[in-house]
Protein backbone atom coordinates (compact mmCIF):
# COMPACT_ATOMS: atom_id res chain seq x y z
CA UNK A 1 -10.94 10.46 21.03
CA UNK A 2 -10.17 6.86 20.42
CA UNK A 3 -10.95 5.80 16.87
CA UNK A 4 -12.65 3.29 15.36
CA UNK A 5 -12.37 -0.18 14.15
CA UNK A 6 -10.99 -0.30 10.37
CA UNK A 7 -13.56 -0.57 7.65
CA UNK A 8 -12.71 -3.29 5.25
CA UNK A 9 -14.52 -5.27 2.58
CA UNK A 10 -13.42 -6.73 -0.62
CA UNK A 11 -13.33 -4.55 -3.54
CA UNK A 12 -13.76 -0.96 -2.15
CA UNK A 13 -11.06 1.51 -2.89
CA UNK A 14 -8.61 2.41 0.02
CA UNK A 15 -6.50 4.95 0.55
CA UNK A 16 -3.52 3.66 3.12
CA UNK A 17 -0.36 5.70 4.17
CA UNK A 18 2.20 4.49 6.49
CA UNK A 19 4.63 6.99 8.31
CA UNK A 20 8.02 6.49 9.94
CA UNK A 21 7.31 6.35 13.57
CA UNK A 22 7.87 9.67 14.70
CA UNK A 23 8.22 10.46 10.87
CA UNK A 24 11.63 9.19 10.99
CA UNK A 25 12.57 7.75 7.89
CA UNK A 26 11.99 4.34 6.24
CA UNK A 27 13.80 4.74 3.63
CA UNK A 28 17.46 6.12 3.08
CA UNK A 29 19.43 4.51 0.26
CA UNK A 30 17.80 2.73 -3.35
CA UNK A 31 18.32 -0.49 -1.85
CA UNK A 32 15.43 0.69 0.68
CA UNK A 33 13.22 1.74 -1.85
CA UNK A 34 13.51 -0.97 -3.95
CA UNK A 35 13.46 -3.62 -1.48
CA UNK A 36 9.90 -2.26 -0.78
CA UNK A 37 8.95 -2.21 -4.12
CA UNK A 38 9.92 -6.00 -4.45
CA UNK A 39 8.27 -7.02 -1.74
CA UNK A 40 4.85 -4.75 -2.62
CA UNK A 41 4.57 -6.57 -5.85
CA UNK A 42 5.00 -10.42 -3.96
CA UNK A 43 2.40 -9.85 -1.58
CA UNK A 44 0.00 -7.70 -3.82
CA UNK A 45 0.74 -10.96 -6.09
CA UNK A 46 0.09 -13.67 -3.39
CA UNK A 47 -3.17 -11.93 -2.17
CA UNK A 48 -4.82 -10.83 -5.63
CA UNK A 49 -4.58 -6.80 -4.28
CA UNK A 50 -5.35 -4.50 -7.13
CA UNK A 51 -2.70 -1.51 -6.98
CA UNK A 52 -4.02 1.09 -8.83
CA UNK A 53 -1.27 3.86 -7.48
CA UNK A 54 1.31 3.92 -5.39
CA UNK A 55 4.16 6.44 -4.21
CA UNK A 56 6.92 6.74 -1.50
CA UNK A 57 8.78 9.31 0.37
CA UNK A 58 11.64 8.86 2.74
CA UNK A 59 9.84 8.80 5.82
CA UNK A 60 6.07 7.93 4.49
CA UNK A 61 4.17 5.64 1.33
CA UNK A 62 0.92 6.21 0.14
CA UNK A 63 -1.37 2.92 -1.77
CA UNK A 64 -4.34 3.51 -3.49
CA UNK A 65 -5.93 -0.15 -3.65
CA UNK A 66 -8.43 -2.94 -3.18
CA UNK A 67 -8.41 -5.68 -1.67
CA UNK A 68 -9.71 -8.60 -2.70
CA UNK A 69 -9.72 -12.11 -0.80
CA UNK A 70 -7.41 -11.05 1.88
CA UNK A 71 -8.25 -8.21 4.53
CA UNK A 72 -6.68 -4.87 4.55
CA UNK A 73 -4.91 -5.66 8.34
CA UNK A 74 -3.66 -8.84 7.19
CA UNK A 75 -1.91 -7.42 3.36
CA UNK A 76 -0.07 -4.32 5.95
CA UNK A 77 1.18 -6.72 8.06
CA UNK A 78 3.05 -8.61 5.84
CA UNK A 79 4.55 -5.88 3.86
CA UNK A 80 5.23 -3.65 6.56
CA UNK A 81 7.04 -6.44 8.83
CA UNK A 82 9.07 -7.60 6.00
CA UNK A 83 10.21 -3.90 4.90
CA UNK A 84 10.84 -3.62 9.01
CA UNK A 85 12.76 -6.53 9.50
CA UNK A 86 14.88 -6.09 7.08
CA UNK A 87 15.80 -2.60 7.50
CA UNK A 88 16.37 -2.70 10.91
CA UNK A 89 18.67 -5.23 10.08
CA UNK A 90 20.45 -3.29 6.95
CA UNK A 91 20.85 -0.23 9.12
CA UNK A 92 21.57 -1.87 12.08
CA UNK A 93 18.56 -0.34 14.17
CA UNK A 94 15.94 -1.85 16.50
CA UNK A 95 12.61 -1.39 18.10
CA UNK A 96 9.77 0.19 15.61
CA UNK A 97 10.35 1.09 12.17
CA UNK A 98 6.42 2.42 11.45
CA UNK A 99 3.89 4.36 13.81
CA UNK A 100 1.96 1.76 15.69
CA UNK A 101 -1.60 2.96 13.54
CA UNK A 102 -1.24 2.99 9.46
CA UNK A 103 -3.59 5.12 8.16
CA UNK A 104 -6.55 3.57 5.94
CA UNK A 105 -9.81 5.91 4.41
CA UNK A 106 -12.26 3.99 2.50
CA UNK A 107 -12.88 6.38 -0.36
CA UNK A 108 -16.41 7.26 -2.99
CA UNK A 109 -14.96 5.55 -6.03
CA UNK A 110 -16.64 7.81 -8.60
CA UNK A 111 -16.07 10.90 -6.60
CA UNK A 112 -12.60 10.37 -5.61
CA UNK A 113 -10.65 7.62 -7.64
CA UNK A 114 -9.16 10.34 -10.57
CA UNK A 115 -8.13 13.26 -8.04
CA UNK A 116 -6.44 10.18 -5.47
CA UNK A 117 -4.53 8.79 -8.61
CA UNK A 118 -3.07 12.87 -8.79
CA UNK A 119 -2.25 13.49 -5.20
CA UNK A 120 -0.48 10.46 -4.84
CA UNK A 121 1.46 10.85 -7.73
CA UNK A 122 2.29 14.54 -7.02
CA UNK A 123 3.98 14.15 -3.49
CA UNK A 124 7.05 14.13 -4.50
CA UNK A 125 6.40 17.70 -5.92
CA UNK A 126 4.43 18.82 -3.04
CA UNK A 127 7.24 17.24 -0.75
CA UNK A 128 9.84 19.40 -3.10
CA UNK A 129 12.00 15.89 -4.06
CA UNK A 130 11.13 17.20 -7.59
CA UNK A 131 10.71 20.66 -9.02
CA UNK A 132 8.60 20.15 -11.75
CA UNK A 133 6.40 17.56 -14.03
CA UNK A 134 9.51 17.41 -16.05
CA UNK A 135 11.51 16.17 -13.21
CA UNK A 136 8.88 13.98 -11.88
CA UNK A 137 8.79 12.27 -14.30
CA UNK A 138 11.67 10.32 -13.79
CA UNK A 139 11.63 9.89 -10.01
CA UNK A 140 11.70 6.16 -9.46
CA UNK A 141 9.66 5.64 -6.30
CA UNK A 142 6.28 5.46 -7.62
CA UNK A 143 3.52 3.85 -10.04
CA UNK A 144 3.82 7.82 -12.12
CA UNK A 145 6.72 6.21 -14.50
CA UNK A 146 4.50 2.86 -15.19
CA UNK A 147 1.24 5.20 -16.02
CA UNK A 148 3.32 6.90 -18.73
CA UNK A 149 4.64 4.29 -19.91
CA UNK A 150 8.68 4.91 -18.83
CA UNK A 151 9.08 1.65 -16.26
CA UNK A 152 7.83 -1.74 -16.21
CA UNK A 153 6.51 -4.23 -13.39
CA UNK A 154 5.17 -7.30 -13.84
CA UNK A 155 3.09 -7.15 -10.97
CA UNK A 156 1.53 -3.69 -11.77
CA UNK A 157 -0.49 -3.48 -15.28
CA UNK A 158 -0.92 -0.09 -16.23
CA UNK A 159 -4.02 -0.46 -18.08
CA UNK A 160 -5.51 -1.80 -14.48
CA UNK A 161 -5.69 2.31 -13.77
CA UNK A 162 -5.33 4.16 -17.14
CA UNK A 163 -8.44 2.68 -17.88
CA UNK A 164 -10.16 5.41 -16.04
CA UNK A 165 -8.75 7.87 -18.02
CA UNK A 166 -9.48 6.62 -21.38
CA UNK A 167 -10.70 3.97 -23.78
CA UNK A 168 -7.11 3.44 -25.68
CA UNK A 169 -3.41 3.65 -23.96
CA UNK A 170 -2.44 6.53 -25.99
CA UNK A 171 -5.87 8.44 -25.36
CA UNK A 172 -5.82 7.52 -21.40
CA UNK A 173 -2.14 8.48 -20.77
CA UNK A 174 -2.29 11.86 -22.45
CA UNK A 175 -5.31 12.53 -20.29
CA UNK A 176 -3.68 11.53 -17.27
CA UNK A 177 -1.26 13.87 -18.15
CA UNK A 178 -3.51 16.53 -18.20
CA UNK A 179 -5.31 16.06 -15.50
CA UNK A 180 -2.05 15.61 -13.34
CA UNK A 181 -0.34 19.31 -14.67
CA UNK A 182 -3.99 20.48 -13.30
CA UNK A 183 -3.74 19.64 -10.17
CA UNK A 184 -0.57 21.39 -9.84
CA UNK A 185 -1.61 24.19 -8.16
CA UNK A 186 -4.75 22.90 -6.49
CA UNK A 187 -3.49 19.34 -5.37
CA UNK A 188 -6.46 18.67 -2.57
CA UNK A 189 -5.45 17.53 0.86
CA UNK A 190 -6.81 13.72 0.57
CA UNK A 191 -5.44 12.21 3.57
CA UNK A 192 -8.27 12.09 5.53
CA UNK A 193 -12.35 11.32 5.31
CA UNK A 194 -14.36 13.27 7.49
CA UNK A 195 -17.40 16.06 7.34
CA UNK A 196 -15.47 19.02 5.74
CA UNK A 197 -13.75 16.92 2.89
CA UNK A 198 -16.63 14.82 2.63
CA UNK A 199 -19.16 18.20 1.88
CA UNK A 200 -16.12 20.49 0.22
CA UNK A 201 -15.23 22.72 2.60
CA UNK A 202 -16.08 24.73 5.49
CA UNK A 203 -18.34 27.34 3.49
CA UNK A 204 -20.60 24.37 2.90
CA UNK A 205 -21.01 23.36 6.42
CA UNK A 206 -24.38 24.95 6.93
CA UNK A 207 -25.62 24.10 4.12
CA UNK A 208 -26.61 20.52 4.46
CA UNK A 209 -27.03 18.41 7.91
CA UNK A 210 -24.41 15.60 6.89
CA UNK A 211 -23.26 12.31 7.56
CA UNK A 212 -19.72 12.29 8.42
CA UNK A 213 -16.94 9.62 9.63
CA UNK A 214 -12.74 10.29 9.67
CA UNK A 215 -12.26 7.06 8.41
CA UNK A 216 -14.79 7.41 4.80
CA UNK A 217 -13.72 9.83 1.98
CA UNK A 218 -17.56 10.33 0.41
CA UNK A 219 -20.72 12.36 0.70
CA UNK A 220 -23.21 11.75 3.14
CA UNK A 221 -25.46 9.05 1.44
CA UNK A 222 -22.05 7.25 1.10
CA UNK A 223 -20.88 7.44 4.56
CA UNK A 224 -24.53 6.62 5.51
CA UNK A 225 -24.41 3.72 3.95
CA UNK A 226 -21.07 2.40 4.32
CA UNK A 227 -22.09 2.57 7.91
CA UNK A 228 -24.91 0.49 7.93
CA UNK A 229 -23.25 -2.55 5.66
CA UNK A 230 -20.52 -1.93 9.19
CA UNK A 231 -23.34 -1.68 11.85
CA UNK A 232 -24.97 -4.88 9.81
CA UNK A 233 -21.59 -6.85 10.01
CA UNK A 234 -21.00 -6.43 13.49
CA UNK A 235 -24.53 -8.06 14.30
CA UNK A 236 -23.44 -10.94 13.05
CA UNK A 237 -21.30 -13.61 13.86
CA UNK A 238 -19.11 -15.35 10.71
CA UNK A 239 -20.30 -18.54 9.99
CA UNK A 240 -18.21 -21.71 9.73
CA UNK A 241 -15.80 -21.21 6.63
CA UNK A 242 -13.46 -24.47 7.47
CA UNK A 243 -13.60 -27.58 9.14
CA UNK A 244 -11.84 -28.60 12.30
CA UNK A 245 -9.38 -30.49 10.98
CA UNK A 246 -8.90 -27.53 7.83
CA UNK A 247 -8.59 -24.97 10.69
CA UNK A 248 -5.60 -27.24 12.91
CA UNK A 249 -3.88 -27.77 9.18
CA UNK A 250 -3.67 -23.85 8.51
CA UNK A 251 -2.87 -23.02 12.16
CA UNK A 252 0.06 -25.94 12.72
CA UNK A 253 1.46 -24.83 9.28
CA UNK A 254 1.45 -20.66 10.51
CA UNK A 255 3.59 -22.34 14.12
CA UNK A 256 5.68 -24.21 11.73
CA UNK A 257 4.76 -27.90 13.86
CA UNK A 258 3.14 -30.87 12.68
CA UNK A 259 -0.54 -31.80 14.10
CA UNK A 260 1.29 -34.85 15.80
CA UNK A 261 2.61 -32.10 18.02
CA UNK A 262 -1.28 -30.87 19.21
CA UNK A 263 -1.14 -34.02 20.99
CA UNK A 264 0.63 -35.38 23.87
CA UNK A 265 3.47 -34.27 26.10
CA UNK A 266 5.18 -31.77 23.53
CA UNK A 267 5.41 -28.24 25.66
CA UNK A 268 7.17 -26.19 23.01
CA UNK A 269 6.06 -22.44 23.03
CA UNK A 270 4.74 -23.23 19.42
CA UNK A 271 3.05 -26.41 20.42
CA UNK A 272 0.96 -24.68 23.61
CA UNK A 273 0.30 -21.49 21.47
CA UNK A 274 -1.35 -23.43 18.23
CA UNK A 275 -3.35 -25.30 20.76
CA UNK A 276 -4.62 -22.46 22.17
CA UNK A 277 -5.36 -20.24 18.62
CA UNK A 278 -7.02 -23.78 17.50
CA UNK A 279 -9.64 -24.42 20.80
CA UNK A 280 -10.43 -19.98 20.45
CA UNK A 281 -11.17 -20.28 16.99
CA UNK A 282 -13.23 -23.84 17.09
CA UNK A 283 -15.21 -22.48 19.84
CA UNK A 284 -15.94 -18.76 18.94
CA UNK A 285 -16.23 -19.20 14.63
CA UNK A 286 -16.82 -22.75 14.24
CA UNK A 287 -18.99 -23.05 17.06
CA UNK A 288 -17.68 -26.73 18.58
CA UNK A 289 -18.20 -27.19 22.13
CA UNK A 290 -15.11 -26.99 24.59
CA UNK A 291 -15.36 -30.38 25.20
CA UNK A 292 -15.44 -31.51 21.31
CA UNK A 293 -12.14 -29.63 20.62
CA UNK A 294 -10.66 -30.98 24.05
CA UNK A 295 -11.20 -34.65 22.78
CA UNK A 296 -9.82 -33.28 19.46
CA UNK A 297 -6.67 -31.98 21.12
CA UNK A 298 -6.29 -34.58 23.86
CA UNK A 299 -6.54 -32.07 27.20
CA UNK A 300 -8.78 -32.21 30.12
CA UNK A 301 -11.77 -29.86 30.12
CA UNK A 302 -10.32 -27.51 32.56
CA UNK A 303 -7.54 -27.12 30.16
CA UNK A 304 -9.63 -26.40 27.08
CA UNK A 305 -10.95 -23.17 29.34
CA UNK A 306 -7.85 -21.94 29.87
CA UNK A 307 -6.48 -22.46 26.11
CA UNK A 308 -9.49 -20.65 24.68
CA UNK A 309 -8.98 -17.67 27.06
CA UNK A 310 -5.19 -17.54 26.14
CA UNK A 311 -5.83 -18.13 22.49
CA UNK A 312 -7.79 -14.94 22.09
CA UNK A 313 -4.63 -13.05 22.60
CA UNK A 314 -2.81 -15.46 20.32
CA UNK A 315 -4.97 -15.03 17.66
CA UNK A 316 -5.02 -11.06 17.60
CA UNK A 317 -1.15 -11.00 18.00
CA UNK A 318 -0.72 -13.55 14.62
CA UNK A 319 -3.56 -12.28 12.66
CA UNK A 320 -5.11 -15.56 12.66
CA UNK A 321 -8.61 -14.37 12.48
CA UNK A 322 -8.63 -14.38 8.68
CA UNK A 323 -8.58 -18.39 8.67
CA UNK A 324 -12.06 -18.97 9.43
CA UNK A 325 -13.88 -15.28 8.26
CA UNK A 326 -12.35 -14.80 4.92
């Protein structure tokens, strides 16, 4: 069964995991790891992403987060094709590094935020990397160490998540404490929305007719309406965010050309595929008429057709969406 388009809106809490494609690993030596971890904290930085936890395993990470100004599709692809890129190139590798689909469950915040801080923090015990509390305490490869106060990152407050757990740093990190040596031996499977997680279990499944989608963590009235605000959003079209010449700044800048180069004879692969992200986007966001943005780019009518049928493809393949709906 295919699935279903993301679901993504500023400030709802996310749980993400990325594996290895065919759980192969993604990351072997410390350089790996912290490589990651350097490049997590510049692009949560750059797009104002609220971390609240965070873990990884050789061949899979987990992020507990929410966005903010930035869509969910657009923060993965920049840290996963930077982490990619470069170790493919440290390991002297090619072809795909991560499984084609990352994982992403929009989760009940008051239901599930506590217990997804535990499991995340306790794979490393569940994957057996650690023995015990003790040990995991000082594995290096997750936001565990910055919650109890034994690592630093500038990028990651603390107090951003321990608040949840209590009113004063002391208070909130002996409770987390707690709470995590509880969930020891009953660490939930969180990986996943759907009906059974989202009404605790099969015994419950007769119980109550409910509302249920693989891609919300939640009960029923949450899932209900989740899916509604979705349903609403696909009705309608994003309105007009930029201007014209806003939108040909942003998109010359992502092809690395100057807007000189829209115009005239210049055939460069960069050159013919900014035109056509530029007459897709003017004509199916900003709502300009073919022939306005052909005037705009200097090309015939016919040729405005053909740009805005290529350009659709451009824009999908360069995440260029984001320009003119966020």
């Amino acid at each position: 069964m295919p699935r279903g388009p993301r679901l993504d809106a500023p400030g709802i809490l996310q749980h993400v995991i990325a594996r290895g494609i065919e759980r192969g690993k993604i990351f072997i030596y410390p350089e790996d790891y912290h490589f990651f971890i350097k490049r997590l904290g510049k692009v949560t930085t750059e797009t104002g992403t609220n971390i609240l936890a965070w873990c990884l395993l050789p061949n899979h990470f987990h992020l507990l987060l929410k966005t903010n100004n930035q869509p969910l599709s657009s923060f993965m692809k920049r840290l996963l094709t930077g982490h990619a890129v470069t170790f493919n190139r440290r390991h002297r590798r090619s072809g795909h590094l991560f499984q084609n689909r990352y994982k992403s469950i929009v989760c009940q915040e008051d239901a599930y935020l506590l217990q997804l801080i535990r499991y995340i923090h306790l794979n490393p015990l569940k994957a057996s990397l650690v023995a015990d509390n003790k040990e995991l305490d000082d594995y290096p490869y997750s936001s565990h160490q910055i919650l109890i106060g034994k690592k630093r990152l500038d990028w990651q407050k603390a107090e951003s998540t321990l608040i949840y757990f209590g009113k004063s740093i002391s208070r909130a990190r002996r409770s987390y404490r707690k709470f995590l040596t509880e969930g020891v031996k009953n660490n939930a499977d969180l990986e996943g929305g759907g009906l059974l997680r989202s009404i605790g279990g099969l015994e419950n499944l007769t119980k109550e007719r409910m509302a249920f989608d693989e891609r919300i963590l939640g009960d029923s009235t949450f899932v209900e309406e989740l899916l509604q605000i979705e349903s609403l959003k696909a009705r309608i079209k994003p309105g007009p965010q930029i201007s014209t010449k806003e939108l040909i700044e942003k998109v010359t800048c992502h092809f690395n050309i100057r807007p000189s180069d829209l115009k005239g004879s210049v055939r460069t692969k960069s050159a013919t595929e900014a035109r056509a992200a530029i007459s897709f986007l003017a004509v199916e966001y900003l709502g300009l008429k073919g022939a306005t943005i052909a005037r705009e780019l200097k090309v015939t009518k016919a040729c405005i057709s053909r740009l805005i049928q290529r350009g659709k493809e451009v824009v999908e393949n360069n995440g260029l969406k984001e320009m003119v709906t966020y």
